[in-house]
C-alpha atoms as a PDB file:
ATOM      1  CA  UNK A   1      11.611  60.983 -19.513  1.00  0.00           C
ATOM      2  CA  UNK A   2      14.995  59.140 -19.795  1.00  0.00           C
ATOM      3  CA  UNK A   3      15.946  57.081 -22.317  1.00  0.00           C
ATOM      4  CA  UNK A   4      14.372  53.802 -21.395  1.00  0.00           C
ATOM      5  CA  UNK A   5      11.126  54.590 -21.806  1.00  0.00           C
ATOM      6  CA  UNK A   6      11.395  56.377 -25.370  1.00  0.00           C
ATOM      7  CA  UNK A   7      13.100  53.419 -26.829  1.00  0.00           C
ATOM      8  CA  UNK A   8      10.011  51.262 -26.932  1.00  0.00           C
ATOM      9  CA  UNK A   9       7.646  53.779 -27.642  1.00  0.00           C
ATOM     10  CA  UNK A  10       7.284  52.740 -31.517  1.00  0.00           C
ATOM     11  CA  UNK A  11       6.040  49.208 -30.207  1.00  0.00           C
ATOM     12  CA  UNK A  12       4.507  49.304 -26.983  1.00  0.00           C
ATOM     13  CA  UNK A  13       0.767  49.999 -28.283  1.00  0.00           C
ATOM     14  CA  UNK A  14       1.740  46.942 -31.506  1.00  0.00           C
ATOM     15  CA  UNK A  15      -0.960  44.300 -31.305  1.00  0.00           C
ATOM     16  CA  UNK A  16       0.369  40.539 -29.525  1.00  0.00           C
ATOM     17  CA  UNK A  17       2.273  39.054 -32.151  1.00  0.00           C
ATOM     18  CA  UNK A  18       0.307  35.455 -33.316  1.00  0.00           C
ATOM     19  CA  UNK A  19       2.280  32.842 -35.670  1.00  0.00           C
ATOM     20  CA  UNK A  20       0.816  31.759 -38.569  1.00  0.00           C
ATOM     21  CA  UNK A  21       3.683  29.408 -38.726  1.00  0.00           C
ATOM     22  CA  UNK A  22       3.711  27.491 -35.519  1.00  0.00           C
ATOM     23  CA  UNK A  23       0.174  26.202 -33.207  1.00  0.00           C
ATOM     24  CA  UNK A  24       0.019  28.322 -29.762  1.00  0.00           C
ATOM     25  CA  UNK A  25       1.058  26.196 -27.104  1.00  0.00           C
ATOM     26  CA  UNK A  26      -1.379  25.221 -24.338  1.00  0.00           C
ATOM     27  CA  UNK A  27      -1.393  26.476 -20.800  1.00  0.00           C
ATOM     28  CA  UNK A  28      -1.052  23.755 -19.212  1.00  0.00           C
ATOM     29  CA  UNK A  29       1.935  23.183 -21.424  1.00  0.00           C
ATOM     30  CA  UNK A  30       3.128  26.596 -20.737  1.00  0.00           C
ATOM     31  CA  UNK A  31       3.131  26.160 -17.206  1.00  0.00           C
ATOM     32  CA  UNK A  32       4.826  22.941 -17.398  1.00  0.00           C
ATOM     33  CA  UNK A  33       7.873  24.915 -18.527  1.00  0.00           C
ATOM     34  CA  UNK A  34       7.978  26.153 -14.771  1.00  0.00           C
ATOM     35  CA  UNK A  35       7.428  23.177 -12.216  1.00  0.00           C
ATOM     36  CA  UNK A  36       9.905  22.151 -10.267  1.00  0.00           C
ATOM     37  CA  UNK A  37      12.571  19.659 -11.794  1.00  0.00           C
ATOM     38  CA  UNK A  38      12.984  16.096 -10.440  1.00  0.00           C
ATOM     39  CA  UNK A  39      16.443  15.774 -10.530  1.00  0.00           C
ATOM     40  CA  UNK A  40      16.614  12.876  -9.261  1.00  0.00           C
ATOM     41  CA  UNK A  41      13.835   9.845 -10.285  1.00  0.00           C
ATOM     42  CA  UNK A  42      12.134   8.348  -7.753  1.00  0.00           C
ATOM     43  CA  UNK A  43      13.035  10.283  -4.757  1.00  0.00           C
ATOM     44  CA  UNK A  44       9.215  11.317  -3.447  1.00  0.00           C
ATOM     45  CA  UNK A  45       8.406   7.573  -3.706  1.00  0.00           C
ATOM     46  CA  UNK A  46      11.519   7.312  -1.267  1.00  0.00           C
ATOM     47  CA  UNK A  47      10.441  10.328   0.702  1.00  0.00           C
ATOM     48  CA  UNK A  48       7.076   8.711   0.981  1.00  0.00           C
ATOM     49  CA  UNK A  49       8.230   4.737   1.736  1.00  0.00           C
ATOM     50  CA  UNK A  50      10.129   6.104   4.246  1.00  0.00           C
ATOM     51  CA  UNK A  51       7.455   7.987   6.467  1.00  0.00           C
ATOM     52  CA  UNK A  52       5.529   5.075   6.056  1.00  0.00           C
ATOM     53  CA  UNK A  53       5.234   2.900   9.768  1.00  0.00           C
ATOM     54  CA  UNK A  54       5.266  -0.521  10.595  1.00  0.00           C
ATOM     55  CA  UNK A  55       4.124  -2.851  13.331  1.00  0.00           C
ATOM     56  CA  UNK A  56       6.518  -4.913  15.029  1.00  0.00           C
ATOM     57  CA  UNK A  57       5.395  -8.552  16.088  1.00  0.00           C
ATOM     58  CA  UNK A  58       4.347  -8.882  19.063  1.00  0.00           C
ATOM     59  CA  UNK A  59       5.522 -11.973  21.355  1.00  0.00           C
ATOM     60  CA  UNK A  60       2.402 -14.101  22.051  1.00  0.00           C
ATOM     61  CA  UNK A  61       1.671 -14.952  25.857  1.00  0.00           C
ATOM     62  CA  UNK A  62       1.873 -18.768  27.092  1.00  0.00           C
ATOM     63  CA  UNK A  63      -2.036 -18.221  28.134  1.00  0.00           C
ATOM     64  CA  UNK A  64      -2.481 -16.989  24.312  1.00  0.00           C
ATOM     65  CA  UNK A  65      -0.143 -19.338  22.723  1.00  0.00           C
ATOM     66  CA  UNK A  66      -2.698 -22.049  24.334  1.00  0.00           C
ATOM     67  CA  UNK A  67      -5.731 -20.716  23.307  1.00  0.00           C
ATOM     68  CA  UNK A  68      -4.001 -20.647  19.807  1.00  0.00           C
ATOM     69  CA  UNK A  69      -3.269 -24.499  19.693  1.00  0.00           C
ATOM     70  CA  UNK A  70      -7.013 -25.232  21.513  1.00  0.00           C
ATOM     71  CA  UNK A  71      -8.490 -23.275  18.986  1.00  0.00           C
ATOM     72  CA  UNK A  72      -5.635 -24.894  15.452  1.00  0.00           C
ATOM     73  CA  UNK A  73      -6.931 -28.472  17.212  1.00  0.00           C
ATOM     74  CA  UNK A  74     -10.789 -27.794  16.719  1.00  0.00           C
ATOM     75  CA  UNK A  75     -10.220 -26.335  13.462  1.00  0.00           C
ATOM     76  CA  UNK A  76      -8.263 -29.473  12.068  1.00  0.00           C
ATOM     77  CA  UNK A  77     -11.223 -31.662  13.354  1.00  0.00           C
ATOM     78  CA  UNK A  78     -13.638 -29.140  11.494  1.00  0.00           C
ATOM     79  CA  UNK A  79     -11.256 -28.986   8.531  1.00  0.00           C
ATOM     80  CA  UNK A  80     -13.936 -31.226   6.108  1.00  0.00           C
ATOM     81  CA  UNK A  81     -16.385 -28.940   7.047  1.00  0.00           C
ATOM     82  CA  UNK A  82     -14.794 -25.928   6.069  1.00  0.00           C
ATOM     83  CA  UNK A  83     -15.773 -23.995   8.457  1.00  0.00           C
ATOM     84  CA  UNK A  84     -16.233 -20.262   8.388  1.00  0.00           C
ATOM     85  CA  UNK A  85     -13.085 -18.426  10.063  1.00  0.00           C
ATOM     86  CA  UNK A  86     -11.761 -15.499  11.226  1.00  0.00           C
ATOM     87  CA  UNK A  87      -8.172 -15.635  11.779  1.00  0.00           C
ATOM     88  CA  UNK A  88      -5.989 -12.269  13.079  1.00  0.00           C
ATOM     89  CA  UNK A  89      -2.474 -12.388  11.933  1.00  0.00           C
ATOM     90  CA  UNK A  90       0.966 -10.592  11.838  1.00  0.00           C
ATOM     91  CA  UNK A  91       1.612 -10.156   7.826  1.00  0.00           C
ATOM     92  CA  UNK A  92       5.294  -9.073   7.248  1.00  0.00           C
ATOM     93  CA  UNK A  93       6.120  -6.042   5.455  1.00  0.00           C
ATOM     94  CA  UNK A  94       7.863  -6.762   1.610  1.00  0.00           C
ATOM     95  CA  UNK A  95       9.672  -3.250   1.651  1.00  0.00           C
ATOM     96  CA  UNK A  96      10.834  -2.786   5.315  1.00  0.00           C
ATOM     97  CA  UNK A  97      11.123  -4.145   8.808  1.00  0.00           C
ATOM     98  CA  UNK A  98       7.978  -5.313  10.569  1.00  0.00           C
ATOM     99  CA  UNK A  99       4.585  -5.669   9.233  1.00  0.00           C
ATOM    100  CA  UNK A 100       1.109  -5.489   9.989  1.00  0.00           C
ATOM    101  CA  UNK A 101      -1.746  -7.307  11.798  1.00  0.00           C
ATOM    102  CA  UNK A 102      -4.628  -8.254   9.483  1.00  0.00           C
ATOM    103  CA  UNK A 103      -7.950 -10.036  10.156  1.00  0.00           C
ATOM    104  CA  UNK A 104      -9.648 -12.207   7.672  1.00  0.00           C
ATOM    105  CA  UNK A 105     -12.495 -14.066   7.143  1.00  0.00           C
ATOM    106  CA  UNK A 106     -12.852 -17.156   5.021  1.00  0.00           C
ATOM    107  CA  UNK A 107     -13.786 -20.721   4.854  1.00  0.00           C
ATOM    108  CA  UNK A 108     -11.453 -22.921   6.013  1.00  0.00           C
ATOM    109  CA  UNK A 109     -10.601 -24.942   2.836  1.00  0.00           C
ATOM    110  CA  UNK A 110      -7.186 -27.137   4.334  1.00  0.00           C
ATOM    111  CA  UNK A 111      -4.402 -26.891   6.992  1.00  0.00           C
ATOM    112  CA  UNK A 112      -0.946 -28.233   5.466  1.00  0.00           C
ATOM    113  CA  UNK A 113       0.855 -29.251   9.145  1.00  0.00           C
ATOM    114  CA  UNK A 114       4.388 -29.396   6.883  1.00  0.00           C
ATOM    115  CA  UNK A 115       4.166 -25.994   5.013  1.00  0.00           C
ATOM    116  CA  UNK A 116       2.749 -24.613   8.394  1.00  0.00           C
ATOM    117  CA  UNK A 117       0.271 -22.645   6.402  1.00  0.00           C
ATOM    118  CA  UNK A 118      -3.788 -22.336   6.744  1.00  0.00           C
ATOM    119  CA  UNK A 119      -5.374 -22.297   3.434  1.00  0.00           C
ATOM    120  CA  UNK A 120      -8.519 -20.710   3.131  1.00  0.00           C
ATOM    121  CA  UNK A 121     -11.487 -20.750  -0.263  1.00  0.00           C
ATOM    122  CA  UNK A 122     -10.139 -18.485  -2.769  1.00  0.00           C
ATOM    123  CA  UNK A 123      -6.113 -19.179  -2.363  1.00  0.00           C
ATOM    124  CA  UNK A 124      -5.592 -17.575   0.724  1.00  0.00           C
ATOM    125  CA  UNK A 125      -2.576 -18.772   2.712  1.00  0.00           C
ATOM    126  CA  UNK A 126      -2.090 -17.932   5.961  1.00  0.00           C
ATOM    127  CA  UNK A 127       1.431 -19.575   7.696  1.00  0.00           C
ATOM    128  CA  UNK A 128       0.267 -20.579  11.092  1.00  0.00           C
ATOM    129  CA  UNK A 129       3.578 -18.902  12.671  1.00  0.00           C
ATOM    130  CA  UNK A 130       1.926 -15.571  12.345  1.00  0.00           C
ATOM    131  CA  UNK A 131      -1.291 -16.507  13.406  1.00  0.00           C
ATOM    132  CA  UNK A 132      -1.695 -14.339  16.787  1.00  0.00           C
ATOM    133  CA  UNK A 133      -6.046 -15.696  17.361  1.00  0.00           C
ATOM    134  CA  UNK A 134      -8.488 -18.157  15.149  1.00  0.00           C
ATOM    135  CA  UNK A 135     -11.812 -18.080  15.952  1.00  0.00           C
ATOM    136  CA  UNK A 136     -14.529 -20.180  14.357  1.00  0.00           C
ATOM    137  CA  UNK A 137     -17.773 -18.861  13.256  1.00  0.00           C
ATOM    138  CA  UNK A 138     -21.061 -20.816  13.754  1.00  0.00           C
ATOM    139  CA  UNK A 139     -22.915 -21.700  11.132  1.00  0.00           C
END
C-alpha cells in the first residue's frame, strides 16, 4: 500500500464526530450553503418581465368606430338606469409598451363626457378612448 492510505488508518473506523458545543445545522440549511449565488438582485424578475408579451392596440374600423358611438349614445340615455354592461377594452401595460384587451361586466353607474371615462358600480373606470365594443345586457 503506499503511503496515503496508511496515514489515516488510526481514524478511518473513529465514530462521526458530534459537538456538544454547537446545535447540528439543518439540511435544508446545509444545502443552502450550495445554491447558486444571485449576484446580482433582481435580475430573474428582469429575465422574467422581459419574456413577458404585450398586445398592441389595434386601430378601430370606421364601421366599428360607429357601432361604438350608436352603442356610448344608448348607454348615456340608459345611464339612470344603470344598466348591466359588458364593455371590451384595450388596458395599457404599466411596465412596457402595449397592453392588453380586457372584458368586463358591470353596472353602468355614470359616464363623465370631460374625463372621457365610463364609471361602472364598484369604482371601475373605464376611459372611453380604449373602449374597442359596449354592449348592453337586458335585464
Amino acid at each position: 500500500m503506499n503511503d496515503k492510505q496508511n496515514r489515516y488508518d488510526d481514524i478511518i473506523d473513529l465514530p462521526h464526530h458530534v459537538s456538544t458545543v454547537h446545535p447540528q445545522m439543518s439540511r435544508a440549511d446545509r444545502a443552502a450553503q450550495f445554491s447558486p449565488f444571485a449576484a446580482l438582485q433582481g435580475y430573474e424578475e428582469a429575465i422574467v418581465e422581459t419574456g413577458r408579451t404585450t398586445d398592441r392596440k389595434a386601430e378601430l374600423s370606421e364601421d366599428a368606430k360607429e357601432a361604438l358611438d350608436e352603442s356610448l349614445r344608448f348607454l348615456l340615455k340608459q345611464i339612470t338606469h344603470h344598466p348591466e354592461v359588458s364593455i371590451s377594452y384595450f388596458r395599457p401595460d404599466e411596465r412596457k409598451d402595449g397592453g392588453e384587451y380586457v372584458t368586463i361586466m358591470g353596472k353602468a353607474k355614470a359616464i363623465d363626457t370631460d374625463e372621457r371615462i365610463i364609471v361602472l358600480e364598484g369604482g371601475v373606470e373605464i376611459p372611453i378612448g380604449e373602449i374597442r365594443e359596449i354592449e348592453t345586457i337586458a335585464q
